[in-house]
Protein backbone atom coordinates (compact mmCIF):
# COMPACT_ATOMS: atom_id res chain seq x y z
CA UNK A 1 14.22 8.87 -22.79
CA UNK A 2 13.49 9.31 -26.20
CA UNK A 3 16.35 12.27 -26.45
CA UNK A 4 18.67 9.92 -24.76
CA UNK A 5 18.03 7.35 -27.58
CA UNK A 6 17.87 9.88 -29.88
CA UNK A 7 21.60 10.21 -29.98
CA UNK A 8 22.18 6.64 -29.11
CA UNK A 9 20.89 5.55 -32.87
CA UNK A 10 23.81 7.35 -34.50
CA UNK A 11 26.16 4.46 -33.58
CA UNK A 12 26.13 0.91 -33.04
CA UNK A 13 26.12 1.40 -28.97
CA UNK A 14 22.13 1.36 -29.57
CA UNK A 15 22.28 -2.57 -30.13
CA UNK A 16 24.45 -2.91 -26.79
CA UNK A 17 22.34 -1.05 -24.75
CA UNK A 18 19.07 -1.99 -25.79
CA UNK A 19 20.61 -6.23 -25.57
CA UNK A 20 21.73 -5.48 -21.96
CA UNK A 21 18.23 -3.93 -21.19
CA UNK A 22 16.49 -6.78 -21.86
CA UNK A 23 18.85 -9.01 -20.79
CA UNK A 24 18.73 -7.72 -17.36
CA UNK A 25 14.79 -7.30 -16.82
CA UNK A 26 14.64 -10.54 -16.01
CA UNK A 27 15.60 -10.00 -12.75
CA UNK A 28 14.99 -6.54 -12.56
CA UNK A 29 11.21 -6.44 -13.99
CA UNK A 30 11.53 -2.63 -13.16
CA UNK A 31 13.42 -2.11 -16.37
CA UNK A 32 11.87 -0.46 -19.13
CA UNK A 33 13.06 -2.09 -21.87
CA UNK A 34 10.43 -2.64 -24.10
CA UNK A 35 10.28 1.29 -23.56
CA UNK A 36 13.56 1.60 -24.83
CA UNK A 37 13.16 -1.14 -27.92
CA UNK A 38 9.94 1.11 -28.79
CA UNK A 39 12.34 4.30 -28.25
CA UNK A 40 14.83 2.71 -30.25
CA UNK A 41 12.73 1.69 -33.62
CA UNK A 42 10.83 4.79 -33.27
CA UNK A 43 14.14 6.82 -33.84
CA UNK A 44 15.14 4.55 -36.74
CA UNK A 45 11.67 5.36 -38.04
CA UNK A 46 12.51 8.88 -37.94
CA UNK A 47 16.05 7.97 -39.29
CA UNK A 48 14.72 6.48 -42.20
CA UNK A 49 12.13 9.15 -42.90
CA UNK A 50 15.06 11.60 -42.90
CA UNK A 51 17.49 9.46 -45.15
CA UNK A 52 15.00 8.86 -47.71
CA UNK A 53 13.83 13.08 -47.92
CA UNK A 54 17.45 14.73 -47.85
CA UNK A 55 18.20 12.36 -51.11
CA UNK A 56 21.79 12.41 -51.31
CA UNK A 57 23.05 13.90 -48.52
CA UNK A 58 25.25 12.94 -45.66
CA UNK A 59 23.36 11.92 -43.08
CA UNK A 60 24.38 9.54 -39.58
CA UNK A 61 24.39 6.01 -39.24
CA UNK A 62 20.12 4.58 -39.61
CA UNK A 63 19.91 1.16 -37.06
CA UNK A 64 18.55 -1.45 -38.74
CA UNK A 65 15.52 -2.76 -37.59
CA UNK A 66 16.14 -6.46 -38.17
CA UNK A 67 19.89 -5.88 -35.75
CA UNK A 68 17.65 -4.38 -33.45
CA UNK A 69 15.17 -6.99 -33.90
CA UNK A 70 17.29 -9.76 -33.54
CA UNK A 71 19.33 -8.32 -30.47
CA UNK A 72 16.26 -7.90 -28.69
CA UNK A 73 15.10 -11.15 -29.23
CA UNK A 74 18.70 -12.91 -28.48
CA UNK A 75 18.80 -11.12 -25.30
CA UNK A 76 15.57 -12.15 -24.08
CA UNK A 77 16.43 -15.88 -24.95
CA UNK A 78 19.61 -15.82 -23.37
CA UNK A 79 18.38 -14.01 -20.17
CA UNK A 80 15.94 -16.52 -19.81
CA UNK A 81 18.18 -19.03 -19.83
CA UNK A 82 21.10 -17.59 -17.43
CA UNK A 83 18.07 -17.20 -14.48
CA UNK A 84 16.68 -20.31 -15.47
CA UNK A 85 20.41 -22.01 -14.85
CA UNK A 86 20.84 -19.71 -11.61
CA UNK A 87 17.34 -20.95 -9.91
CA UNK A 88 18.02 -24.74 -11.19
CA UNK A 89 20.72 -24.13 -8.52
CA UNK A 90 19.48 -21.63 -6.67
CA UNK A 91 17.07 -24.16 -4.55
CA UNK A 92 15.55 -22.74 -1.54
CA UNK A 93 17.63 -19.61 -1.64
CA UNK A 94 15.46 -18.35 -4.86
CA UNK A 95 12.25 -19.65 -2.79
CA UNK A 96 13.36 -17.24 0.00
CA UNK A 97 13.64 -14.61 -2.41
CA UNK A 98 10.58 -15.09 -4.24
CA UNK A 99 8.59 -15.21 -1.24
CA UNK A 100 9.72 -11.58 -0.20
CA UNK A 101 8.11 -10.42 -3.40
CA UNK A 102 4.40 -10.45 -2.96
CA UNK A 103 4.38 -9.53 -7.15
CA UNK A 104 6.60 -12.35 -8.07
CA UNK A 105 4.87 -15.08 -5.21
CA UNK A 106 1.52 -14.21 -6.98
CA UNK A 107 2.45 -14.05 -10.72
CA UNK A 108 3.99 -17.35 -9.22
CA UNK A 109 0.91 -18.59 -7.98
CA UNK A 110 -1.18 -17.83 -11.67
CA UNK A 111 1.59 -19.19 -13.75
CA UNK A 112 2.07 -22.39 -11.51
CA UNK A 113 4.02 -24.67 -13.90
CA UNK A 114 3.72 -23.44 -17.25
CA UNK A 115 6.17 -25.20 -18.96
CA UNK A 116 4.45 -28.73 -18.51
CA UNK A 117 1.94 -30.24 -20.56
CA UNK A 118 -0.20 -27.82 -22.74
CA UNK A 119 1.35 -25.06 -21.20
CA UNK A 120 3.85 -24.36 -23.74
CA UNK A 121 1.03 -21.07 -25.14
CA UNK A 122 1.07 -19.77 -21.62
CA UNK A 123 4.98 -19.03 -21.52
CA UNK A 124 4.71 -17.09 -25.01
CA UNK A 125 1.85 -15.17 -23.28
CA UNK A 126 3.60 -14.75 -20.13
CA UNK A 127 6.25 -12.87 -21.51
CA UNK A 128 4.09 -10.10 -22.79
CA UNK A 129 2.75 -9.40 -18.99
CA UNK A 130 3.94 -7.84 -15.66
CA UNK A 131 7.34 -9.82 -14.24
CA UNK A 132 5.69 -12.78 -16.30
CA UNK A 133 8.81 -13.77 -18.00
CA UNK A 134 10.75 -13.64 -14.43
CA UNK A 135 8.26 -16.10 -13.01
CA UNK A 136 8.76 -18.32 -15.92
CA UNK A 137 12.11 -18.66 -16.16
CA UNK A 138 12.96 -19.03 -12.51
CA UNK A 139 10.08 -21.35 -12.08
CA UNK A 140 11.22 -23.80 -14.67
CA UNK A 141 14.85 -23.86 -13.31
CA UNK A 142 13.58 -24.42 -9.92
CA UNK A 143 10.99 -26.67 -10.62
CA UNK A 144 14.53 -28.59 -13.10
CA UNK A 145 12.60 -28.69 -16.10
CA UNK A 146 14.40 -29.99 -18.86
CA UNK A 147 15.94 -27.16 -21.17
CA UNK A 148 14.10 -29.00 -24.67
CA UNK A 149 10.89 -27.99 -22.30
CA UNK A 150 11.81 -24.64 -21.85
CA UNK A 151 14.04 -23.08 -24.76
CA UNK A 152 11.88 -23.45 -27.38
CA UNK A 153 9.32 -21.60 -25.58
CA UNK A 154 11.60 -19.05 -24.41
CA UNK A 155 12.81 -18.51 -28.14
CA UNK A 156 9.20 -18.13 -29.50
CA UNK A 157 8.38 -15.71 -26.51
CA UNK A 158 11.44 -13.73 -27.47
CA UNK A 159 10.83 -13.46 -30.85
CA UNK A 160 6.77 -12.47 -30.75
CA UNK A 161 8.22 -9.51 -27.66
CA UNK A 162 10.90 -7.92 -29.91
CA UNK A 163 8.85 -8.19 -33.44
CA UNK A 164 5.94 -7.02 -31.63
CA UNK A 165 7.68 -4.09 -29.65
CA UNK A 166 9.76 -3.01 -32.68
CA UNK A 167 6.88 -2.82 -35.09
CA UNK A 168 4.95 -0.60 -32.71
CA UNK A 169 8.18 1.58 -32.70
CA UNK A 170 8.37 1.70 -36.09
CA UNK A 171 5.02 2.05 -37.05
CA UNK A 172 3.84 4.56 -34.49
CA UNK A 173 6.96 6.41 -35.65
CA UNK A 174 6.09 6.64 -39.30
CA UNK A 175 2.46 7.27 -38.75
CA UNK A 176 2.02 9.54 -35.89
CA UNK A 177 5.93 11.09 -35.86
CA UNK A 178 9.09 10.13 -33.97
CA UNK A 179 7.91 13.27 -31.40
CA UNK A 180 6.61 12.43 -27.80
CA UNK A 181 2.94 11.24 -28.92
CA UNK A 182 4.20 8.65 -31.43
CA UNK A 183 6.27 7.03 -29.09
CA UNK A 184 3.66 7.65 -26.49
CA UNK A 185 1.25 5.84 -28.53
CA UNK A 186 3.84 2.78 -28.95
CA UNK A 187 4.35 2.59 -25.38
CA UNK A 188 0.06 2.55 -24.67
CA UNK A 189 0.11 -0.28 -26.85
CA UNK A 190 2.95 -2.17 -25.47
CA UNK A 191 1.21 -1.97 -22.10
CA UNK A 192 -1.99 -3.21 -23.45
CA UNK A 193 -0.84 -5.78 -24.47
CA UNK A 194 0.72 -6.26 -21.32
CA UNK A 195 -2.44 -5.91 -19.41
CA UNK A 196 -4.05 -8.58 -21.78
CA UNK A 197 -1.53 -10.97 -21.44
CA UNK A 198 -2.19 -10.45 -17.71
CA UNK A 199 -6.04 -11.02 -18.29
CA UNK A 200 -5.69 -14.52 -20.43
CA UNK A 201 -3.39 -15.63 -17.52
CA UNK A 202 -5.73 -14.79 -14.61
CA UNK A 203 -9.20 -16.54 -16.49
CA UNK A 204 -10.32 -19.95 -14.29
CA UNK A 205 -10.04 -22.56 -17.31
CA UNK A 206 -6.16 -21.29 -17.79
CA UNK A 207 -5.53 -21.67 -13.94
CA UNK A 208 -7.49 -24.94 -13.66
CA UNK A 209 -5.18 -25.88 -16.82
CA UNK A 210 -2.19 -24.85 -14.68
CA UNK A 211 -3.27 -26.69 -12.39
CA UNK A 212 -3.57 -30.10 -13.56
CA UNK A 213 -0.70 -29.73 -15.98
CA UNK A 214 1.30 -29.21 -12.05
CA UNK A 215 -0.22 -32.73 -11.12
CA UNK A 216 0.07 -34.34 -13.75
CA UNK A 217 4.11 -32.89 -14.15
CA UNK A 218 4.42 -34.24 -9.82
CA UNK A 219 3.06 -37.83 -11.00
C-alpha cells in the first residue's frame, strides 16, 4: 500500500482518494482507511524530508498535512451524516441488516444509545474502535435523534481520528523513516488505540451508563 500511495502524493488525487476512503468505511468497516491516512502523511513526511535536503531543486508536488487533515476529517463528518440520514429512513430494513451482522448487533448492543444524555464522550471514543463509528451513526438515525445531538459529536470524533491518524503518519515517518517499519509502527499505534477505545466501551460503569442514558432517552 505504501508504494501505491507513494505515487499517489505527487498530485492532488491523494486528497480524493483518501476523502472517499473514509467516507465509505462507514458502511464498509472493512476499509482501511486510517491505513491509508497513516500511508498518506507518512509519504508527505518523507516528502518533506526530501524537499528540505535537495535545497533548491525541483522536486514533485509535497501534500499538505493540514488538506489532508482536514479532508479526512470532512469526510468522516459527512459520512456520518449521509448513514445517519439513510437509517433515520431506513426503519426496520437497517434492523434486518444489522441483525445479520453478529459484529455490528454486538458493537450495537455495547454502544446502546450513545448519543443521549452523558453519552456525548462515548461517540468521540467510539470512533477510534472496531465498526464503532458505523454503530453510531446508524443507531442515532434509527433511534431519530436530533442532528444538534449528533453532529457535534460526529465533528469532534472526526477531528480527534484524522489529527490523531495523521500525526502518527507524520511522526512515525520522520522518526523511524517513510520505509515499511515506520509506517508499520503508525499502523500498531492506530490499532491500539483502536483496541483501547474498544476496552473503555466494554467496562460495566460505561454500559450501566448506556444503559440508563437509553431509559431515561425512552421516558
Amino acid at each position: 500500500m505504501l508504494e501505491s500511495v507513494g505515487a499517489l502524493t505527487g498530485s492532488p488525487w491523494i486528497y480524493v482518494v483518501v476523502a472517499l476512503s473514509v467516507l465509505l468505511d462507514v458502511f464498509l468497516p472493512v476499509l482501511p482507511s486510517g491505513v491509508l491516512v497513516i500511508s498518506a502523511a507518512t509519504a508527505a513526511a518523507a516528502s518533506t524530508t526530501t524537499v528540505t535536503a535537495a535545497a533548491g531543486a525541483a522536486t514533485r508536488h509535497v501534500p499538505s498535512l493540514l488538506v489532508l487533515t482536514l479532508c479526512a476529517a470532512a469526510a468522516s463528518v459527512l459520512g456520518d451524516l449521509v448513514a445517519y440520514r439513510l437509517a433515520w429512513r431506513g426503519g426496520d430494513r437497517l434492523e434486518r441488516a444489522i441483525a445479520r451482522s453478529r459484529r455490528l448487533t454486538s458493537a450495537q448492543e455495547r454502544l446502546g444509545t450513545a448519543l443521549s444524555r452523558g453519552g456525548g464522550a462515548l461517540v468521540v471514543i467510539a470512533r477510534f474502535a472496531p465498526a464503532g463509528r458505523s454503530v453510531v451513526s446508524l443507531g442515532a438515525g434509527a433511534a431519530h435523534r436530533k442532528v444538534k445531538e449528533f453532529l457535534p459529536w460526529s465533528a469532534v470524533a472526526g477531528v480527534a481520528w484524522a489529527v490523531y491518524s495523521v500525526g502518527l503518519g507524520y511522526f512515525g515517518g520522520q522518526w523511524l523513516g517513510a520505509g515499511w517499519l515506520g509506517t508499520a509502527v503508525s499502523v500498531l499505534a492506530l490499532f491500539v488505540a483502536g483496541a483501547l477505545a474498544a476496552v473503555v466501551i466494554r467496562r460495566p460503569r460505561h454500559a450501566a451508563a448506556l444503559t440508563s442514558a437509553g431509559a431515561a432517552a425512552g421516558t
